[in-house]
PDB file of N, CA and C in Angstrom:
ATOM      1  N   UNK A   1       0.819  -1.194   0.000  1.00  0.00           N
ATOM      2  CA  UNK A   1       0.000   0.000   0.000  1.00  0.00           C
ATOM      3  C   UNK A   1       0.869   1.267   0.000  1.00  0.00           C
ATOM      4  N   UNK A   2       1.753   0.951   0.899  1.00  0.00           N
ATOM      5  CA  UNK A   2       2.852   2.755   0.886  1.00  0.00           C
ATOM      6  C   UNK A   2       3.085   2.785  -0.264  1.00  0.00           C
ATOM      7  N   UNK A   3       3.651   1.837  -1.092  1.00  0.00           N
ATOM      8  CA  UNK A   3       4.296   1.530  -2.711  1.00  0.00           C
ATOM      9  C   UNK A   3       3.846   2.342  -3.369  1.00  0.00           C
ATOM     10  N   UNK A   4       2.350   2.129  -3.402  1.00  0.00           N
ATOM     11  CA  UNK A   4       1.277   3.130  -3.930  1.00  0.00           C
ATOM     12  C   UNK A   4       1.120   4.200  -3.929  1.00  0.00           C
ATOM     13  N   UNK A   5       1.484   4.659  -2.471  1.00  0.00           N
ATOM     14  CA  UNK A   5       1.259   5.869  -2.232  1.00  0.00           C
ATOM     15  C   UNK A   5       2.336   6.419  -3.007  1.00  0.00           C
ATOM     16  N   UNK A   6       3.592   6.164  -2.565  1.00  0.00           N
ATOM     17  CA  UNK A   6       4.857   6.591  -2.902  1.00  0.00           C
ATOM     18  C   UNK A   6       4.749   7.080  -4.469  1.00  0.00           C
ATOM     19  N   UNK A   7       4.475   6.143  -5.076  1.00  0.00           N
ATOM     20  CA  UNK A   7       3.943   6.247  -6.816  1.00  0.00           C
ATOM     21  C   UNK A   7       3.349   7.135  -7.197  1.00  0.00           C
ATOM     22  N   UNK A   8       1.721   7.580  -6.230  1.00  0.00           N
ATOM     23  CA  UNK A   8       1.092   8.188  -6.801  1.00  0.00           C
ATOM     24  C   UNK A   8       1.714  10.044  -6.398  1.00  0.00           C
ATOM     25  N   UNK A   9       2.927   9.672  -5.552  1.00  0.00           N
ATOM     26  CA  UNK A   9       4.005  11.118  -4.669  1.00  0.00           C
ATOM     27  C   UNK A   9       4.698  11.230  -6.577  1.00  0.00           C
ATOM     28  N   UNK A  10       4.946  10.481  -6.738  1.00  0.00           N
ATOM     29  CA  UNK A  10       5.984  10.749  -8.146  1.00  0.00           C
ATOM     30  C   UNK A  10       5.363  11.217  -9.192  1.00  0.00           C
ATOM     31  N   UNK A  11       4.758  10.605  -9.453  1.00  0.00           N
ATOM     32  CA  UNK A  11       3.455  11.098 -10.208  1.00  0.00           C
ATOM     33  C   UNK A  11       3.079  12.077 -10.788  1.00  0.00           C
ATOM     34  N   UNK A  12       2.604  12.943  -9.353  1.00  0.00           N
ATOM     35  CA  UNK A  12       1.994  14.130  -9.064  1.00  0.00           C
ATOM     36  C   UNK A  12       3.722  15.179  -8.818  1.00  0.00           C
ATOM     37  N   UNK A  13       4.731  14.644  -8.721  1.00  0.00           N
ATOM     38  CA  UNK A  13       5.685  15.670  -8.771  1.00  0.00           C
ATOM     39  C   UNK A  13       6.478  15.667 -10.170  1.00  0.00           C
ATOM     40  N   UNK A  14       6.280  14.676 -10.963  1.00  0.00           N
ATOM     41  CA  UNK A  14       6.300  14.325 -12.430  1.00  0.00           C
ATOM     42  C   UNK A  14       5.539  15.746 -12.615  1.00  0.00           C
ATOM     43  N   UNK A  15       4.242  15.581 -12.735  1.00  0.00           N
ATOM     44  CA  UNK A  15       3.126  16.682 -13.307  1.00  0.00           C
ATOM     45  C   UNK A  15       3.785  18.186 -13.141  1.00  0.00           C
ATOM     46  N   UNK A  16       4.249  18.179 -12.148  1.00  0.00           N
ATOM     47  CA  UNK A  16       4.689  19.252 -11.114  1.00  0.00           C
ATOM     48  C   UNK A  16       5.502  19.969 -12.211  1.00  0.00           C
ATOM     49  N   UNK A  17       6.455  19.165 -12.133  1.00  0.00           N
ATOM     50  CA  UNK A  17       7.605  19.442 -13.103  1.00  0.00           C
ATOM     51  C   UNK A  17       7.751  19.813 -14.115  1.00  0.00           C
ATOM     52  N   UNK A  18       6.726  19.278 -14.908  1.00  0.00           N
ATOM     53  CA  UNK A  18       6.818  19.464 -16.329  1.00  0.00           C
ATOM     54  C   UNK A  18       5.742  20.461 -16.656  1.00  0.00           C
ATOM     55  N   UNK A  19       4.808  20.493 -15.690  1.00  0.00           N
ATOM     56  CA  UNK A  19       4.055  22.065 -15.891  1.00  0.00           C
ATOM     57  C   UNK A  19       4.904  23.633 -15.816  1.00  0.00           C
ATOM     58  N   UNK A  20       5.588  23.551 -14.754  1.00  0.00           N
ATOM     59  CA  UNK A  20       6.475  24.668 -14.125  1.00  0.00           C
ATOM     60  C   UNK A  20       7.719  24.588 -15.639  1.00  0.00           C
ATOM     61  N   UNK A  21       8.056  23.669 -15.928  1.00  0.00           N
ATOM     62  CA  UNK A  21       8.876  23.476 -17.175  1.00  0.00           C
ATOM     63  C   UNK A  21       8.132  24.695 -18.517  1.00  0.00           C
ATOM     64  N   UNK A  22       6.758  23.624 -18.873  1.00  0.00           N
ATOM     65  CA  UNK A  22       5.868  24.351 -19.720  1.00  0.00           C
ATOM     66  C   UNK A  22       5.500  25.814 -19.664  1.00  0.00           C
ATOM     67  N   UNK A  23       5.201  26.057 -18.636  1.00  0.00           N
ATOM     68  CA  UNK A  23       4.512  27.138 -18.239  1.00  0.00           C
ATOM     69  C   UNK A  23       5.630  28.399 -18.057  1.00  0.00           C
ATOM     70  N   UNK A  24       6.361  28.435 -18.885  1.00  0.00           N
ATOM     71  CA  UNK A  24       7.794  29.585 -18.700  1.00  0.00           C
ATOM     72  C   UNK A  24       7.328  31.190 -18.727  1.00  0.00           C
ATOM     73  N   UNK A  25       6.104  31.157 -19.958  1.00  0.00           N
ATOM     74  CA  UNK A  25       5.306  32.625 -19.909  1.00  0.00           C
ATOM     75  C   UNK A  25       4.486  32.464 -19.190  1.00  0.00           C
ATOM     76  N   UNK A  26       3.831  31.500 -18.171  1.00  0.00           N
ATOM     77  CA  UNK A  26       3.002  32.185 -17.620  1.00  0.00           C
ATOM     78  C   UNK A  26       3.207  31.884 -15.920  1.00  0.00           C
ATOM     79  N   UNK A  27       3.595  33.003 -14.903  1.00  0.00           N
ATOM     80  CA  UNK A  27       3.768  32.997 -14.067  1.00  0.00           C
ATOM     81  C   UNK A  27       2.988  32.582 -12.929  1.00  0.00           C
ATOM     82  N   UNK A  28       1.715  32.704 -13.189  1.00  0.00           N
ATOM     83  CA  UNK A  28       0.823  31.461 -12.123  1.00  0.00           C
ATOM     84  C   UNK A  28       0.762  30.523 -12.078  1.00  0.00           C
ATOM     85  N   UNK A  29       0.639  29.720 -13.453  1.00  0.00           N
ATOM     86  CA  UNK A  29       1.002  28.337 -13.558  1.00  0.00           C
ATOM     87  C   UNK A  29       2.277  27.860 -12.662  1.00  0.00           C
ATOM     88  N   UNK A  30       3.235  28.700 -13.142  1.00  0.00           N
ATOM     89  CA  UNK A  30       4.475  28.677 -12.530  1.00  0.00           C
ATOM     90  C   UNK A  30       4.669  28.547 -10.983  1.00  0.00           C
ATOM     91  N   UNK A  31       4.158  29.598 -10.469  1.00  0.00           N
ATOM     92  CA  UNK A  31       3.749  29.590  -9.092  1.00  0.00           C
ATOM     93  C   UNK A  31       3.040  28.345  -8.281  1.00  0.00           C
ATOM     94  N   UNK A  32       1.983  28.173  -8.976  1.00  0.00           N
ATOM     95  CA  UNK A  32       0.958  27.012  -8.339  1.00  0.00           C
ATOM     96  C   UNK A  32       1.896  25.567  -8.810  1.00  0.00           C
ATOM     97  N   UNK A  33       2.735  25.625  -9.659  1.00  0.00           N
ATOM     98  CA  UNK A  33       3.526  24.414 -10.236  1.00  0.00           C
ATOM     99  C   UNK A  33       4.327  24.225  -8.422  1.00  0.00           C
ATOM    100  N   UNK A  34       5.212  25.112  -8.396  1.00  0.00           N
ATOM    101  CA  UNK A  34       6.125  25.246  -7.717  1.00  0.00           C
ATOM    102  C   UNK A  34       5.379  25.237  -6.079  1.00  0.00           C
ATOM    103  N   UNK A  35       4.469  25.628  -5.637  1.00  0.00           N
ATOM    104  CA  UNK A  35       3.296  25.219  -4.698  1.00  0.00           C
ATOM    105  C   UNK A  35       2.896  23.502  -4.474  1.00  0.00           C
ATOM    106  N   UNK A  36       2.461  23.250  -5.946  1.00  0.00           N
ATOM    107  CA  UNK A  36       2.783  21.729  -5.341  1.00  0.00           C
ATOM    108  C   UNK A  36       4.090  21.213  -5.087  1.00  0.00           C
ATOM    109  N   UNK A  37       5.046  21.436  -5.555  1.00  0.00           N
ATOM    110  CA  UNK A  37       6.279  20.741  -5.279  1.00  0.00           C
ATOM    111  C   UNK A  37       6.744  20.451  -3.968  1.00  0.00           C
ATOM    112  N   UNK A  38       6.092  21.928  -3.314  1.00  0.00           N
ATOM    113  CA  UNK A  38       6.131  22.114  -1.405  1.00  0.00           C
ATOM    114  C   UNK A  38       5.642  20.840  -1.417  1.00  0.00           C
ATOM    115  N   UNK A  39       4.181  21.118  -1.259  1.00  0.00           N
ATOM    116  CA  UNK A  39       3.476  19.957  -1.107  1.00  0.00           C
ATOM    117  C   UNK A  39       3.837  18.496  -1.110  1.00  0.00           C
ATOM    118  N   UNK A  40       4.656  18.207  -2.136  1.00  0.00           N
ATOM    119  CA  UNK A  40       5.183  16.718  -3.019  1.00  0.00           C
ATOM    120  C   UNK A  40       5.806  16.852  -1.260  1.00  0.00           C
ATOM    121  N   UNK A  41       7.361  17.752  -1.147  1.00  0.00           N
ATOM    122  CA  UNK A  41       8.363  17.877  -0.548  1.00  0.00           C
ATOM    123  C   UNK A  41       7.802  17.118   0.793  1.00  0.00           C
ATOM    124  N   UNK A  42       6.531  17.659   1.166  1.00  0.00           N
ATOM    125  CA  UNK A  42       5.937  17.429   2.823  1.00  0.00           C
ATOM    126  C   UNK A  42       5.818  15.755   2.862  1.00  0.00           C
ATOM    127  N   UNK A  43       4.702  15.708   1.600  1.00  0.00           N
ATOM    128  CA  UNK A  43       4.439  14.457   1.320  1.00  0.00           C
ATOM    129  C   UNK A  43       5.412  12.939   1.473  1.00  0.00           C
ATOM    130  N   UNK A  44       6.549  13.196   0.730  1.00  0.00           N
ATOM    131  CA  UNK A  44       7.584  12.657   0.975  1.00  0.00           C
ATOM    132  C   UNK A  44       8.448  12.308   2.236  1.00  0.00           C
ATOM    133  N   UNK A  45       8.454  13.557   3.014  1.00  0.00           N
ATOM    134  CA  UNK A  45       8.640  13.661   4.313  1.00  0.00           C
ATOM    135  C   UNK A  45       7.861  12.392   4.954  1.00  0.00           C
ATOM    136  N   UNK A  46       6.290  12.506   5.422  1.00  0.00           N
ATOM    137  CA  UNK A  46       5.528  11.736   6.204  1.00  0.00           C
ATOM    138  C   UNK A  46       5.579  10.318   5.029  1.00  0.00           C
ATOM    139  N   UNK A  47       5.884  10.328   4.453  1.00  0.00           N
ATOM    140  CA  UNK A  47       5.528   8.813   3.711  1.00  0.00           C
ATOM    141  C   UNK A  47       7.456   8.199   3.653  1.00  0.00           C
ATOM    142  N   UNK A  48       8.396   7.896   4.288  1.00  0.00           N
ATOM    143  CA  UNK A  48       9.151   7.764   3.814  1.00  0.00           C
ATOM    144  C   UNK A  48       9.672   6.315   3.154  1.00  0.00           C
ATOM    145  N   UNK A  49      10.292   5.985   2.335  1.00  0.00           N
ATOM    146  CA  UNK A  49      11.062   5.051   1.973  1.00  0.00           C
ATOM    147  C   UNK A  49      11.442   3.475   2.761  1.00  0.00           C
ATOM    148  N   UNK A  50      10.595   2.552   2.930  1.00  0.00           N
ATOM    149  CA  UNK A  50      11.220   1.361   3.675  1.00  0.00           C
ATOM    150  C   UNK A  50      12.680   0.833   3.216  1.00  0.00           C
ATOM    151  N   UNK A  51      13.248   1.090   4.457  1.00  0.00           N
ATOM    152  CA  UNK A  51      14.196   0.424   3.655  1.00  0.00           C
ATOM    153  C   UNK A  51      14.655  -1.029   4.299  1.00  0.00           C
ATOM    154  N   UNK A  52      15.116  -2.102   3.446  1.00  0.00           N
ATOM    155  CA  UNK A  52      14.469  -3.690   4.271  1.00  0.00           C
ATOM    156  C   UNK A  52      16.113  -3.848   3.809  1.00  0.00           C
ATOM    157  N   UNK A  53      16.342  -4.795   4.966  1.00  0.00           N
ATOM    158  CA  UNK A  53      17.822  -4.886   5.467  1.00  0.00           C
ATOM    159  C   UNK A  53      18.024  -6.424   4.991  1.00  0.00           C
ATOM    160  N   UNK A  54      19.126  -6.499   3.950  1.00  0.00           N
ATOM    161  CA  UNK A  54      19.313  -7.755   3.552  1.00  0.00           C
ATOM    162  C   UNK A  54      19.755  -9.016   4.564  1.00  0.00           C
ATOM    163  N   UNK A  55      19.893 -10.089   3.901  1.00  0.00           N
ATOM    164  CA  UNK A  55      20.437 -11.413   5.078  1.00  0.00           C
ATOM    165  C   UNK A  55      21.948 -11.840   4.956  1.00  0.00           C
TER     166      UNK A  55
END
């Protein structure tokens, strides 16, 4: 289930990215691009990475 979550974190900072990329003339886009990225940033924070310890 985190897997998921984690995925749907990339995703949505994929989108992020390539809007704020796109959006070079227009500065709200830009803004609200860069707004989610916070967001992604937090997200990432509370969801972190398992990491499973080999044998």
């Amino acid at each position: 289930m985190m897997e998921q979550i984690r995925q749907q974190i990339r995703m949505i900072e994929d989108s992020a990215t390539q809007l704020k990329t796109l959006a070079q003339d227009n500065p709200a886009i830009r803004k609200n691009a860069e707004i989610i990225l916070a967001f992604v940033y937090l997200l990432k924070f509370i969801t972190p990475e398992t990491i499973q310890e080999e044998n």
